[in-house]
C-alpha atoms as a PDB file:
ATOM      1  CA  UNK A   1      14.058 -18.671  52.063  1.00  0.00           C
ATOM      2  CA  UNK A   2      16.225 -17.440  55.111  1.00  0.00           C
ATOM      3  CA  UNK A   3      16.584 -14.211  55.452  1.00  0.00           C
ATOM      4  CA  UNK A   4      20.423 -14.085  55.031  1.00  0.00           C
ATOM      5  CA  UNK A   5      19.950 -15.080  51.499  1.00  0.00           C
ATOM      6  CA  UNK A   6      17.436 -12.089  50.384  1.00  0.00           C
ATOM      7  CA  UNK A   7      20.275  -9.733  51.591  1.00  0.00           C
ATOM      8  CA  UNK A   8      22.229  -9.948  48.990  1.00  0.00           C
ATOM      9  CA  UNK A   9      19.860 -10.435  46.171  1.00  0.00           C
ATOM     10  CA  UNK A  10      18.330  -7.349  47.314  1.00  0.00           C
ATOM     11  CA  UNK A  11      21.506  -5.938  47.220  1.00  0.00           C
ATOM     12  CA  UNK A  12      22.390  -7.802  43.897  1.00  0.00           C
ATOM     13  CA  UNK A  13      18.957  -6.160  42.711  1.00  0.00           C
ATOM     14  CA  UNK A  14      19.306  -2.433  44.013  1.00  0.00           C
ATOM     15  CA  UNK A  15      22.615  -2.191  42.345  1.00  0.00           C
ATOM     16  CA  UNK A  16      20.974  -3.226  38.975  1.00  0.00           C
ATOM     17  CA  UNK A  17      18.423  -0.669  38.909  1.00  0.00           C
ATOM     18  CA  UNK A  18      20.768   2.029  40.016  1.00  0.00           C
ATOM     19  CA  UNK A  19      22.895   1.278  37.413  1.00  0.00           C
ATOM     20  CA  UNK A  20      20.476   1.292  34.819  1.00  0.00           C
ATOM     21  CA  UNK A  21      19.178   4.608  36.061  1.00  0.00           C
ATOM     22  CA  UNK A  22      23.034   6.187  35.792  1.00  0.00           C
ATOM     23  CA  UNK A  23      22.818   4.655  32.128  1.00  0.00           C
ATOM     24  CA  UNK A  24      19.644   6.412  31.393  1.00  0.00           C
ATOM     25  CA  UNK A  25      21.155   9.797  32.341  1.00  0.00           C
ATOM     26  CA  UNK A  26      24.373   9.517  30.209  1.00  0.00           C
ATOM     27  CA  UNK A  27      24.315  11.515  26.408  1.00  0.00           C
ATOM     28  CA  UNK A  28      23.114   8.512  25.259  1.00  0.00           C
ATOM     29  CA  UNK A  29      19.773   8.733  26.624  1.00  0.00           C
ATOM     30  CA  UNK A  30      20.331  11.914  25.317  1.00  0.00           C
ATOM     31  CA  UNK A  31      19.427  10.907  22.142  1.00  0.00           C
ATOM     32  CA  UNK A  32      16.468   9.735  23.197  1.00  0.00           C
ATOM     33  CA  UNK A  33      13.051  11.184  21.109  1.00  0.00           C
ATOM     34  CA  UNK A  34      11.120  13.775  24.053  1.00  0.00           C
ATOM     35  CA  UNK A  35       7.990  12.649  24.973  1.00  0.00           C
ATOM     36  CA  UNK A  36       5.256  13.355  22.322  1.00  0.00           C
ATOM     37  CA  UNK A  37       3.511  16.158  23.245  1.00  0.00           C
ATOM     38  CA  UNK A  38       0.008  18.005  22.245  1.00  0.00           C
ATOM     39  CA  UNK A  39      -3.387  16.427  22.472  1.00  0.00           C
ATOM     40  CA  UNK A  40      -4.697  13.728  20.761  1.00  0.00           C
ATOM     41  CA  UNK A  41      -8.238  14.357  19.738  1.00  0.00           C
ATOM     42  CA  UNK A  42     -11.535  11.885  19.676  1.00  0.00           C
ATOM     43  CA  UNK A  43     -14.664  11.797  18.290  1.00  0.00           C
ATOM     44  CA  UNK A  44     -16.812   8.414  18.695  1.00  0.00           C
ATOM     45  CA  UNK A  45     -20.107   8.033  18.039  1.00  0.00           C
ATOM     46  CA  UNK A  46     -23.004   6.526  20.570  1.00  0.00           C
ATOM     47  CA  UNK A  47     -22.023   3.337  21.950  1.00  0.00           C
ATOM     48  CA  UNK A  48     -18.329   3.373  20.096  1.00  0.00           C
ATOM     49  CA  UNK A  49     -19.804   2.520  16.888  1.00  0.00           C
ATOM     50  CA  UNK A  50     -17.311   4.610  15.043  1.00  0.00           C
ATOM     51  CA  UNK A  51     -14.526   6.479  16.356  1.00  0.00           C
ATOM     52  CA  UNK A  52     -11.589   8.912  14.780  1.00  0.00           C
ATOM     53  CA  UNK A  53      -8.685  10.665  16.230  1.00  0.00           C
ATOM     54  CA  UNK A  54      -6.033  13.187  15.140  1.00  0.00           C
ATOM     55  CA  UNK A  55      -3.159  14.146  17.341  1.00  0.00           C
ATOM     56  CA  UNK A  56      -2.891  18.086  17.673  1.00  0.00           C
ATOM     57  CA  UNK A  57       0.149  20.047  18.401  1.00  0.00           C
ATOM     58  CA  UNK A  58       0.665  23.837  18.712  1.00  0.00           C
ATOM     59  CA  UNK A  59       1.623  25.221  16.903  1.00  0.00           C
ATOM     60  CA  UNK A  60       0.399  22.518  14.150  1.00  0.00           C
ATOM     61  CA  UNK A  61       3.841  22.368  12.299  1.00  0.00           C
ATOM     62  CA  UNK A  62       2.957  18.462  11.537  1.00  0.00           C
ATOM     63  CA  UNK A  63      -0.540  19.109   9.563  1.00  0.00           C
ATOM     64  CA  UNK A  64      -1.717  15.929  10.800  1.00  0.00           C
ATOM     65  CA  UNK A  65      -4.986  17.880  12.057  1.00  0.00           C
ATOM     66  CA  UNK A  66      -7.403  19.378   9.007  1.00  0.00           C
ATOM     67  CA  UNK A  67      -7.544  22.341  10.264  1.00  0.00           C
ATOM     68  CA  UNK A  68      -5.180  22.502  13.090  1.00  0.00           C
ATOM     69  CA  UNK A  69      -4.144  26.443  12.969  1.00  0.00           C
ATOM     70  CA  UNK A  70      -7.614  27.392  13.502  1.00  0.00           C
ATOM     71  CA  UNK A  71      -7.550  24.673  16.516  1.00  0.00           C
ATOM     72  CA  UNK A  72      -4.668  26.087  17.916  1.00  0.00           C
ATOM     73  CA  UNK A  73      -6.274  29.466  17.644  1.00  0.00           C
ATOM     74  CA  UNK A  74      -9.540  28.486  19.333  1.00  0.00           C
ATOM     75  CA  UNK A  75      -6.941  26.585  22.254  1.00  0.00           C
ATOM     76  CA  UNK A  76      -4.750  29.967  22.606  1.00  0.00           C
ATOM     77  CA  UNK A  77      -7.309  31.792  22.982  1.00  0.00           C
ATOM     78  CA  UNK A  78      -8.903  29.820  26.415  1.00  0.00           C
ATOM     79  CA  UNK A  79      -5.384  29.079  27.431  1.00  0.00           C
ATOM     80  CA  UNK A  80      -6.326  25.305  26.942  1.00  0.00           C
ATOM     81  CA  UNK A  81      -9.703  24.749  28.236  1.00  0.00           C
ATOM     82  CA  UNK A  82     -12.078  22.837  26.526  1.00  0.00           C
ATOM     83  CA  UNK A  83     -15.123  24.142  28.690  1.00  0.00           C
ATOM     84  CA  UNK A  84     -14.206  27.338  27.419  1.00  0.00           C
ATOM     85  CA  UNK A  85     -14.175  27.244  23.852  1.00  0.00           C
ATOM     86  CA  UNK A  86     -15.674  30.153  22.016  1.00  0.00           C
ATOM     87  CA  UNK A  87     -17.568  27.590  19.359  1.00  0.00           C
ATOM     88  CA  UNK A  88     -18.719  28.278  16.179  1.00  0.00           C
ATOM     89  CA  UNK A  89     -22.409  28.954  17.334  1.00  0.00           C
ATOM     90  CA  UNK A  90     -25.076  28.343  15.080  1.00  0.00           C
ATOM     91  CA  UNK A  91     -28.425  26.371  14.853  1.00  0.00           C
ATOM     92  CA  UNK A  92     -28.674  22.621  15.238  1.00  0.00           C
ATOM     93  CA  UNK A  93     -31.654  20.362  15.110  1.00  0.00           C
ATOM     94  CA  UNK A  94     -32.860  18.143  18.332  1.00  0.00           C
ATOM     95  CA  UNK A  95     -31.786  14.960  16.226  1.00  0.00           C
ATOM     96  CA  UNK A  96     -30.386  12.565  19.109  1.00  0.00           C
ATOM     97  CA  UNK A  97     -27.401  10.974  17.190  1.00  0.00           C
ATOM     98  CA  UNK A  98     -25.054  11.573  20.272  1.00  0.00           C
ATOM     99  CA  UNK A  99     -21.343  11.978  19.909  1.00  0.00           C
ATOM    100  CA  UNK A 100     -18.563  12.310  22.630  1.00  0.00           C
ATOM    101  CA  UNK A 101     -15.289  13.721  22.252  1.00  0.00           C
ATOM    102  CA  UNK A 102     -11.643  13.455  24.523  1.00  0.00           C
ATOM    103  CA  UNK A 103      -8.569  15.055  24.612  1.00  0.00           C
ATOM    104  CA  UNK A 104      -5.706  13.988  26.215  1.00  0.00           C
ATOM    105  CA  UNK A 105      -2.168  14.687  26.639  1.00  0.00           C
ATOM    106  CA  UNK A 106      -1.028  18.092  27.646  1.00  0.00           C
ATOM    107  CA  UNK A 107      -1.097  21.785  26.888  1.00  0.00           C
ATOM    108  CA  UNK A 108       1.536  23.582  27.130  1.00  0.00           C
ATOM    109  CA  UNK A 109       2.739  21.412  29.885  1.00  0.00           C
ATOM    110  CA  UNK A 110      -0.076  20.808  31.611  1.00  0.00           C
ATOM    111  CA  UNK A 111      -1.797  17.373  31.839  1.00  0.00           C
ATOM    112  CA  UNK A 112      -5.538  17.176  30.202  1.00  0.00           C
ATOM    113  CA  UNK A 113      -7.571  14.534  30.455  1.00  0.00           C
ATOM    114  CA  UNK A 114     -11.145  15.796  29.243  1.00  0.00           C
ATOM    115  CA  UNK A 115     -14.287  13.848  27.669  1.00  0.00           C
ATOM    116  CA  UNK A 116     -17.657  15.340  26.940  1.00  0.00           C
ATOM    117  CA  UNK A 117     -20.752  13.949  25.314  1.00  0.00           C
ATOM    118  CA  UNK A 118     -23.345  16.143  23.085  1.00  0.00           C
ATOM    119  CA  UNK A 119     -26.352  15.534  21.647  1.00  0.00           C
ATOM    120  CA  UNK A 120     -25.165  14.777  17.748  1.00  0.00           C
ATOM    121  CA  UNK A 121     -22.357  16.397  15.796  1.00  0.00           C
ATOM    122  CA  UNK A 122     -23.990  19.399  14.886  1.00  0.00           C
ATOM    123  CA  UNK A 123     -24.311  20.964  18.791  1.00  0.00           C
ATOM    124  CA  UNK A 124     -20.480  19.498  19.038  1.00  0.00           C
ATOM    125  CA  UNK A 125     -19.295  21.273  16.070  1.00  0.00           C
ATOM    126  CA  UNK A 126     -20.836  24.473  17.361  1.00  0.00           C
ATOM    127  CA  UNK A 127     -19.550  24.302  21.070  1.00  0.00           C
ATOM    128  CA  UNK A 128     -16.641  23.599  20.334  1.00  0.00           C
ATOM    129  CA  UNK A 129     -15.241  24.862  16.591  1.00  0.00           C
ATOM    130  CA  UNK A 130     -12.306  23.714  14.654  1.00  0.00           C
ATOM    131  CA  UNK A 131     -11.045  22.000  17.399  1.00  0.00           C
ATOM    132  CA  UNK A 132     -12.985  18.790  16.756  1.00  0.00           C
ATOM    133  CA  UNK A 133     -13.467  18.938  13.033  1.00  0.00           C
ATOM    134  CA  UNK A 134     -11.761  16.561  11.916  1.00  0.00           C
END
């Protein structure tokens, strides 16, 4: 194609997208639903035989996590990170049944994106508490 014709379909083109940006930005875009925010919460088991997940937001106003106050709790209280969570120590057998979790989404504006394996669901549940009971 010569290039004298690409001119003005760029042109033809740039004018499309700028106008569909302006009509993005007018009230009715307004009325758009915000982004969903929170985490959402995994918990598969070794080689994805299983999996479940629960989306968590703080505080948990839509119940949609079992016991998502005492999530948000354990969250407020390491300002959102997962290495940090106080737990729920207690003693677990050496079973190998491993588990891994991941959250993802954001905290209080901030992206996570975090995944960790343990050695079966009774070492996860007492790393990391209410957060991943579900």
């Amino acid at each position: 194609m010569p290039q004298a014709r690409r001119v003005p379909r760029l042109a033809a083109l740039t004018t499309a997208v700028l106008a569909a940006l302006a009509a993005m930005s007018s009230p009715a875009a307004a009325d758009l639903p915000p982004r969903e925010r929170g985490l959402f919460l995994t918990v598969s088991g070794a080689g994805d035989t299983w999996i479940r997940g629960v989306r968590l937001t703080c505080p948990d106003t839509r119940g949609s996590h079992p016991h998502g106050s005492a999530a948000c709790a354990a969250l407020a209280e390491v300002d959102g990170n997962l290495e940090a969570l106080p737990g729920d120590p207690r003693p677990c057998t050496k079973q190998y049944n491993p588990v891994t979790v991941a959250a993802k989404g954001d905290w209080h504006g901030r992206p996570v994106d975090w995944h960790k394996a343990f050695p079966n669901a009774c070492v996860l549940d007492s790393e990391t508490g209410a957060v991943f009971r579900f």
